[in-house]
N, C-alpha and C. Protein backbone atom coordinates (compact mmCIF):
# COMPACT_ATOMS: atom_id res chain seq x y z
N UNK A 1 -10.58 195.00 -86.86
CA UNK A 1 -10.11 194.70 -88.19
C UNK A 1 -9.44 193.34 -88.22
N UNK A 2 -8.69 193.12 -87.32
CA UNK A 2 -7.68 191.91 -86.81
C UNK A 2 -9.08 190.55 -87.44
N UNK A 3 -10.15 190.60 -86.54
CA UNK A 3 -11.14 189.86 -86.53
C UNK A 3 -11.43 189.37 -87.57
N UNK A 4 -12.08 190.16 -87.98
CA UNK A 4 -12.18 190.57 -89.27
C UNK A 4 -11.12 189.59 -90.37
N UNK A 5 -10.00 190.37 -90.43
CA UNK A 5 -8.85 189.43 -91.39
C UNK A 5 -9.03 187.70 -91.49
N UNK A 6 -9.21 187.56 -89.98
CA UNK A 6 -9.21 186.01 -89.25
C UNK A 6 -10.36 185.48 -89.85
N UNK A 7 -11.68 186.17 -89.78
CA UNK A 7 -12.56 185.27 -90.38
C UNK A 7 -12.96 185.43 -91.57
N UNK A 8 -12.27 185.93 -92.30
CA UNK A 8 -12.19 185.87 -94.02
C UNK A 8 -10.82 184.78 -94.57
N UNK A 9 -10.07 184.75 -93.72
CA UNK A 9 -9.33 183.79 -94.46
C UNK A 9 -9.21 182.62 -93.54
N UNK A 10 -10.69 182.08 -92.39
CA UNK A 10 -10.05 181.34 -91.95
C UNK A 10 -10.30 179.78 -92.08
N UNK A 11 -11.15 179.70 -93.30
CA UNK A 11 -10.85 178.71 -94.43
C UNK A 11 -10.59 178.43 -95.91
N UNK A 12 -9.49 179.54 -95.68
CA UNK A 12 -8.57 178.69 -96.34
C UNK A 12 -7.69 177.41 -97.00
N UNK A 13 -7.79 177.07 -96.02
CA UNK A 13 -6.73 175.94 -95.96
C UNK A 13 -7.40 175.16 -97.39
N UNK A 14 -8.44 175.00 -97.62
CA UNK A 14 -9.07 174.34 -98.89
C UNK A 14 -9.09 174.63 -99.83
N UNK A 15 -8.35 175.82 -99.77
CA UNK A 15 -7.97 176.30 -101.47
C UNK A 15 -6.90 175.43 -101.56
N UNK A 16 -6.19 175.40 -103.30
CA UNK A 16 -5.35 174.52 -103.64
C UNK A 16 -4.04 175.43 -103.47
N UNK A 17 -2.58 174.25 -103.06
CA UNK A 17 -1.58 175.03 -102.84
C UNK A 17 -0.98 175.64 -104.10
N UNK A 18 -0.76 175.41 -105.15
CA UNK A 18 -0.52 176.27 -106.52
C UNK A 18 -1.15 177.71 -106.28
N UNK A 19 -2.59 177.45 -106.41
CA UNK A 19 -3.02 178.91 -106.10
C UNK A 19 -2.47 179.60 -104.79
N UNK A 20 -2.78 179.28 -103.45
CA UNK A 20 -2.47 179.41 -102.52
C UNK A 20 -0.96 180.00 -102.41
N UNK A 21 -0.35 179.49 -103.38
CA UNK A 21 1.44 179.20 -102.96
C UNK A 21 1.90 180.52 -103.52
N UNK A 22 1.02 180.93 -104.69
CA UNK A 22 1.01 182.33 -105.99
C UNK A 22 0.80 183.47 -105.04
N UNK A 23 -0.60 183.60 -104.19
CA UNK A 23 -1.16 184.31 -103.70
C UNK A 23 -0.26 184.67 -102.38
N UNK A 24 0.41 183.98 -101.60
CA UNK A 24 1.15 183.92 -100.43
C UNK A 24 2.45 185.02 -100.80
N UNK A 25 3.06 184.15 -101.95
CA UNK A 25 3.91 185.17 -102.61
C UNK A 25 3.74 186.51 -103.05
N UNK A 26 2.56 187.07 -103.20
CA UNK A 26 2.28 188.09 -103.74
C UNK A 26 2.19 188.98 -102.54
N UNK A 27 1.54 188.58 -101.46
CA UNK A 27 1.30 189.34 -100.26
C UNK A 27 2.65 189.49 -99.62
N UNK A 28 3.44 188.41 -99.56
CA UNK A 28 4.87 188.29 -99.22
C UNK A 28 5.68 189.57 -99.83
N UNK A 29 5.50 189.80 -100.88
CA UNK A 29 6.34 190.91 -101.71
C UNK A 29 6.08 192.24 -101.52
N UNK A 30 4.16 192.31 -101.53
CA UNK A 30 3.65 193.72 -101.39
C UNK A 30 4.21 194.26 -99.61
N UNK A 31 3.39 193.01 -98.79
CA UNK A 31 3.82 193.17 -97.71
C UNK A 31 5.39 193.88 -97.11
N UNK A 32 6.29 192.54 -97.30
CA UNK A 32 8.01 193.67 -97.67
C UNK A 32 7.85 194.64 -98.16
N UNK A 33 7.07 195.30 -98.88
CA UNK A 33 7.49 196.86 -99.57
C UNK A 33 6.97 197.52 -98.92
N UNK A 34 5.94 197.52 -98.08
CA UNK A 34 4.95 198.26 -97.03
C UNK A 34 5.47 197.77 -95.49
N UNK A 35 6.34 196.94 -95.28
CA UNK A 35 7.20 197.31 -93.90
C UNK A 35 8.30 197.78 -94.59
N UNK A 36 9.20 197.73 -95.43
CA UNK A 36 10.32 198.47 -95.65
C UNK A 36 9.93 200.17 -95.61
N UNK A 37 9.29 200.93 -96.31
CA UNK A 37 8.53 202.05 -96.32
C UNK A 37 8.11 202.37 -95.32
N UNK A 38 7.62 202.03 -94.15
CA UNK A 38 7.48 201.88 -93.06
C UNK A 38 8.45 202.25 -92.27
N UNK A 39 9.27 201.07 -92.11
CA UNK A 39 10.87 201.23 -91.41
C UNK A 39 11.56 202.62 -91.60
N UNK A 40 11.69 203.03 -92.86
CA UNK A 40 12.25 204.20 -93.21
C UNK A 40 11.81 205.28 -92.63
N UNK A 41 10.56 205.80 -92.20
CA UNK A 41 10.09 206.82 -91.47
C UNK A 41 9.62 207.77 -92.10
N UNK A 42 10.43 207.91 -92.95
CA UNK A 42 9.91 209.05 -93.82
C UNK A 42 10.80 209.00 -95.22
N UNK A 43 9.84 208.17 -96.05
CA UNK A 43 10.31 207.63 -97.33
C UNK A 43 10.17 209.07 -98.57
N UNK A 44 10.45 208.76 -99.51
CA UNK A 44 10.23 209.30 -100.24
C UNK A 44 8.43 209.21 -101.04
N UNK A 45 7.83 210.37 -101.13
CA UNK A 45 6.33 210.16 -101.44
C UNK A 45 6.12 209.03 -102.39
N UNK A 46 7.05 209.05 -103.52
CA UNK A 46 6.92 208.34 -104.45
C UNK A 46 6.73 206.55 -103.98
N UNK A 47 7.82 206.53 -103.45
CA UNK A 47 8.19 205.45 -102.93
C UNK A 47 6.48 204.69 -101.58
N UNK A 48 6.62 205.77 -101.06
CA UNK A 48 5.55 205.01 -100.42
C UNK A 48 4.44 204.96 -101.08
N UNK A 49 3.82 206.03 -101.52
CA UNK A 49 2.93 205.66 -102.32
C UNK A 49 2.52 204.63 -103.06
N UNK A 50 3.83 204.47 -103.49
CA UNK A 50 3.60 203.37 -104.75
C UNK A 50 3.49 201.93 -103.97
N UNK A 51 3.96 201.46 -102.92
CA UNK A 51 3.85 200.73 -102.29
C UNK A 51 2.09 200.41 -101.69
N UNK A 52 1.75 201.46 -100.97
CA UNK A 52 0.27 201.65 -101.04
C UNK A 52 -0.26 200.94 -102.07
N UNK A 53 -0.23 201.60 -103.07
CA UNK A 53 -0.98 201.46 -104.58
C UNK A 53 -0.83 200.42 -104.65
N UNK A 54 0.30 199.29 -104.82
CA UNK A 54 0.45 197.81 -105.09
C UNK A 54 -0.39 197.20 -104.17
N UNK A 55 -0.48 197.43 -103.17
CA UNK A 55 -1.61 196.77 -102.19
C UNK A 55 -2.56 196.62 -102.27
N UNK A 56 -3.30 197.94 -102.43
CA UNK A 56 -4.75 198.52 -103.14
C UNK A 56 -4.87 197.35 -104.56
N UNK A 57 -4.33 197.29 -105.47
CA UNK A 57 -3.95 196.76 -106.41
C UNK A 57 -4.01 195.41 -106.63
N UNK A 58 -3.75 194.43 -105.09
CA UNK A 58 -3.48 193.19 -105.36
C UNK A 58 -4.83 192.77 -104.82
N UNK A 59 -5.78 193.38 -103.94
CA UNK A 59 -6.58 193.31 -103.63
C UNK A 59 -7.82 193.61 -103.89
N UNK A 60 -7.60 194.55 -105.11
CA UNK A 60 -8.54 195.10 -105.83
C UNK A 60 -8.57 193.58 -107.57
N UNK A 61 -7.44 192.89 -107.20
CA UNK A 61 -7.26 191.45 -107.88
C UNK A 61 -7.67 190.77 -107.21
N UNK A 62 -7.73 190.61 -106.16
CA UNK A 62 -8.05 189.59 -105.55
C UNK A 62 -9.84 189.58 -104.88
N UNK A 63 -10.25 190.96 -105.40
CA UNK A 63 -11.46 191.09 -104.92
C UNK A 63 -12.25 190.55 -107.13
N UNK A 64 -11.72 191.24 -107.47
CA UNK A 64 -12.18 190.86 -109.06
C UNK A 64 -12.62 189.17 -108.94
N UNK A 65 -11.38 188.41 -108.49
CA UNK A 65 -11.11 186.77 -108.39
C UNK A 65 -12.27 186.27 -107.48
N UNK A 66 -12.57 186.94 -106.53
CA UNK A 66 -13.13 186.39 -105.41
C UNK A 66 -14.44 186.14 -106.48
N UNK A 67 -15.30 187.35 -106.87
CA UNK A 67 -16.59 187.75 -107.37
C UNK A 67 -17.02 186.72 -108.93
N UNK A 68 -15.98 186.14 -109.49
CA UNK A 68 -15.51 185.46 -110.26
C UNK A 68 -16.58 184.08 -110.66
N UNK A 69 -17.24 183.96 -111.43
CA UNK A 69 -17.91 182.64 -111.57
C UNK A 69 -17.51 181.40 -111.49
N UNK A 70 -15.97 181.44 -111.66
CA UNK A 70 -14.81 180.02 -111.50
C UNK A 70 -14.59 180.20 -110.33
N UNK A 71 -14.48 181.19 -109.32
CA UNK A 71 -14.36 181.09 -107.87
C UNK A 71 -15.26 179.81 -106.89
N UNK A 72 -14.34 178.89 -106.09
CA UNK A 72 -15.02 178.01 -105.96
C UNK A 72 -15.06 178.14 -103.94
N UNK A 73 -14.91 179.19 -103.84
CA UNK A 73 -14.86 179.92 -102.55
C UNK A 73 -16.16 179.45 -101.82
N UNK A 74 -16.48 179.54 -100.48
CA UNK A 74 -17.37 179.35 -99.95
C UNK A 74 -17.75 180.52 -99.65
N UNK A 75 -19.21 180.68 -100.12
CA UNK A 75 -19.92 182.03 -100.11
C UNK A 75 -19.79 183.06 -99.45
N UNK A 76 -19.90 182.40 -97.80
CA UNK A 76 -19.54 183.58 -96.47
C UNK A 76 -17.54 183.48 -96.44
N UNK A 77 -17.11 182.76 -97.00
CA UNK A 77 -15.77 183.38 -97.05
C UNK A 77 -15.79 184.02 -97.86
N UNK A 78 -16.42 184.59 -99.07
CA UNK A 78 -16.46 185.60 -100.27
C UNK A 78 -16.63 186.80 -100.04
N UNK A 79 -18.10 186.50 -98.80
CA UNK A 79 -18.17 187.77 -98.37
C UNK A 79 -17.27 188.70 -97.61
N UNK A 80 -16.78 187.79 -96.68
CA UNK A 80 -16.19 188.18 -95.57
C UNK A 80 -14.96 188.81 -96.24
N UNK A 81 -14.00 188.72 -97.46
CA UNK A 81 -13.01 188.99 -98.11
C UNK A 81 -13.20 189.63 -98.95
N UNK A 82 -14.60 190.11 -99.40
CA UNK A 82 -14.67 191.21 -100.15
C UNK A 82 -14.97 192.34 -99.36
N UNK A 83 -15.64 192.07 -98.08
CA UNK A 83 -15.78 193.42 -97.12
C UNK A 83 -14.22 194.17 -96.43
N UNK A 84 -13.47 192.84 -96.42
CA UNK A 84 -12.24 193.05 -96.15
C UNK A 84 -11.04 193.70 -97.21
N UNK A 85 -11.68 193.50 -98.30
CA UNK A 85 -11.23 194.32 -99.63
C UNK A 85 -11.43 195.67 -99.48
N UNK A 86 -12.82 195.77 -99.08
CA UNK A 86 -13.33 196.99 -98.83
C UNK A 86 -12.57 198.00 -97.31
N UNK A 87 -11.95 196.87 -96.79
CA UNK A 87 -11.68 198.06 -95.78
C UNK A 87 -10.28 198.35 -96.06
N UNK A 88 -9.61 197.49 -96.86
CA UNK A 88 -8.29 197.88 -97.15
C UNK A 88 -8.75 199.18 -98.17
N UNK A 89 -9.16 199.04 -98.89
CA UNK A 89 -9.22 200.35 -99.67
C UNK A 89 -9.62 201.26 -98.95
N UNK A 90 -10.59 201.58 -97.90
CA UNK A 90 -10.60 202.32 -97.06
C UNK A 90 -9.40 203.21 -96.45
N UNK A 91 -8.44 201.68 -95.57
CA UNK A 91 -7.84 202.28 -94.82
C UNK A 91 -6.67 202.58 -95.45
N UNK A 92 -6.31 202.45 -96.80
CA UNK A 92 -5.15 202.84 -97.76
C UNK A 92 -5.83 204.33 -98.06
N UNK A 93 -6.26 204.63 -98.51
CA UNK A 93 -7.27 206.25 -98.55
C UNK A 93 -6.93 206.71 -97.23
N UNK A 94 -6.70 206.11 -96.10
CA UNK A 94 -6.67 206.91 -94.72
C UNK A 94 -5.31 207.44 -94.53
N UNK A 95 -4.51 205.92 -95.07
CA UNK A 95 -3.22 206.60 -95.15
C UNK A 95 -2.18 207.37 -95.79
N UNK A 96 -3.10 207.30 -96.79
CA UNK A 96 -2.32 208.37 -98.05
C UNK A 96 -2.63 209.63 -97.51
N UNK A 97 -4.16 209.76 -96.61
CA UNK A 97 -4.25 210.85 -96.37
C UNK A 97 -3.71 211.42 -95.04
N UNK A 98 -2.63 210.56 -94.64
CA UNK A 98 -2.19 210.59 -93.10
C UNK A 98 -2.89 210.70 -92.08
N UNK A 99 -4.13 209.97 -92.01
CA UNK A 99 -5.25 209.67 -91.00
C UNK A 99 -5.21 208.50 -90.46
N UNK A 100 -4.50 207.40 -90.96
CA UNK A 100 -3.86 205.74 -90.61
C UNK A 100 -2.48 205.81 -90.28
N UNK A 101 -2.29 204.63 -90.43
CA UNK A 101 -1.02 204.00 -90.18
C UNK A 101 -0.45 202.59 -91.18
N UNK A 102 0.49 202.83 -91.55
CA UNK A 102 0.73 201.36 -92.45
C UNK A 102 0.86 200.20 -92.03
N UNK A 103 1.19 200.29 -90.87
CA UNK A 103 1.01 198.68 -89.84
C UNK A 103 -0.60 198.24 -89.98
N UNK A 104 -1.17 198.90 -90.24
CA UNK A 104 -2.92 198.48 -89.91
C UNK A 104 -2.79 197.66 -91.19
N UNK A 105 -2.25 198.12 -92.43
CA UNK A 105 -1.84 197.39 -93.74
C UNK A 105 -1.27 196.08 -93.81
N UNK A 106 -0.30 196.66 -93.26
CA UNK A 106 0.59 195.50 -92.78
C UNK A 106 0.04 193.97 -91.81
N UNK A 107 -0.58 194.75 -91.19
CA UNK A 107 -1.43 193.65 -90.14
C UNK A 107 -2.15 192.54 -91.07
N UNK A 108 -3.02 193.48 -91.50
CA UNK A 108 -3.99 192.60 -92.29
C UNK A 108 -3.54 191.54 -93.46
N UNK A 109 -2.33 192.14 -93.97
CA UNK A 109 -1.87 191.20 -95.02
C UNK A 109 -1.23 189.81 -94.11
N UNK A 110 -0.13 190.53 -93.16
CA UNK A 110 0.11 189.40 -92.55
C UNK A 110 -0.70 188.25 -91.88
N UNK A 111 -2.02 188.70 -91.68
CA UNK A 111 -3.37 187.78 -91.13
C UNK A 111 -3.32 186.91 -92.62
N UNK A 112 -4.10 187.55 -93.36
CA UNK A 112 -3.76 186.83 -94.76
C UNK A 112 -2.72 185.61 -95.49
N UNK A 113 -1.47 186.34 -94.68
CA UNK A 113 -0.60 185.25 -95.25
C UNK A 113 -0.43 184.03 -94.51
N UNK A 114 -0.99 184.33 -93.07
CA UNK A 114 -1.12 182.92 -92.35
C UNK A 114 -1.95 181.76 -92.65
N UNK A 115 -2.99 182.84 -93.35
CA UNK A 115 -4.50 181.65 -93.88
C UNK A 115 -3.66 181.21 -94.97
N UNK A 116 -3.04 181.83 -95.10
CA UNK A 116 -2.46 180.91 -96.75
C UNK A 116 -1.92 180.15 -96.81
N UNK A 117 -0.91 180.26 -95.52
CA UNK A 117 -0.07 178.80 -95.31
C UNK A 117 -0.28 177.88 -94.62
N UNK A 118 -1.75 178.24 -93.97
CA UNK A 118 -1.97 177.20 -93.37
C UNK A 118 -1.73 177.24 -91.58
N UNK A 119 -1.15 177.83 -91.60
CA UNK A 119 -0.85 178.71 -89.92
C UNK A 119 -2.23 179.58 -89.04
N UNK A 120 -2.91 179.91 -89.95
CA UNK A 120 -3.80 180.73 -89.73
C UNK A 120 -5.21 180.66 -88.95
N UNK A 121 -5.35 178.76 -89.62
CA UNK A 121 -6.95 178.06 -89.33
C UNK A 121 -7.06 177.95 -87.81
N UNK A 122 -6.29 177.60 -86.91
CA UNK A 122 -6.76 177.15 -85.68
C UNK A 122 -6.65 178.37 -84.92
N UNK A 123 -6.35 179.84 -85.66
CA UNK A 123 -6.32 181.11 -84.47
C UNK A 123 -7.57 181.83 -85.39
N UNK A 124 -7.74 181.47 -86.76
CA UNK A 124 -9.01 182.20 -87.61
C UNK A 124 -10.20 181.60 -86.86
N UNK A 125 -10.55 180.24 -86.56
CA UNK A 125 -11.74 179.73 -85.65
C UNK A 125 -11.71 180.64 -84.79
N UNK A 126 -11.16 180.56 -83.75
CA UNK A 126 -11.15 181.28 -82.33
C UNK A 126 -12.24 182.96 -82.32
N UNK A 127 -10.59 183.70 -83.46
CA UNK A 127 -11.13 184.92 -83.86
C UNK A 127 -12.41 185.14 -84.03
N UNK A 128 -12.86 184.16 -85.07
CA UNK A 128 -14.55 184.69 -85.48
C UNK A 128 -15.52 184.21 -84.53
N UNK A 129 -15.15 183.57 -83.46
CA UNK A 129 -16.39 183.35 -82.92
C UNK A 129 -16.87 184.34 -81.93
């Protein structure tokens, strides 16, 4: 999955930082709410759940954006981030159903937020090859 994350966002860097800077933040926030929930051990259903759901949520935005005719994405990064859409929704379904783990969540966003800042490109090469 790790892999995976790496070579969907690992050009990035050519998106613009406005967008980039929006999107970073967003994962930044969902992310904190899905290690805090986490940390706790045993949150309240509500609470984690809903955390889940925002994830599912930002990505289920960010998969809409990708597919987008103004999307100026490079094709095999489109793909590669909508399959990766696809496995987050997957593995959010795994964990609601207590068959995952939220770090696997967690992982992936944090892969994400590296491509975003720019941290990401010279370990996303490596990854995909």
């Amino acid at each position: 999955m790790q892999q995976l994350a790496y070579k969907a966002y690992g050009e990035v860097t050519s998106r613009t930082a406005n967008t980039g800077q929006i999107e970073y933040t967003l994962f930044e926030e969902i992310t904190q709410a899905l290690k805090a929930v986490d940390a706790e051990g045993h949150p309240q259903p509500t609470i984690w759940a809903d955390a889940i759901d925002r994830n599912m949520k930002l990505w289920q935005i960010l998969s809409t954006d990708i597919v987008s005719d103004e999307n100026q994405l490079d094709p095999t990064l489109k793909r590669n981030l909508i399959a990766l859409a696809e496995s987050v929704r997957r593995i959010s379904y795994h964990v609601l159903s207590r068959k995952a783990e939220l770090s696997e969540l967690i992982e992936i966003n944090e892969i994400i937020m590296q491509g975003l800042s720019g941290q990401g490109s010279a370990t996303a090469s490596v990854a995909a090859e």
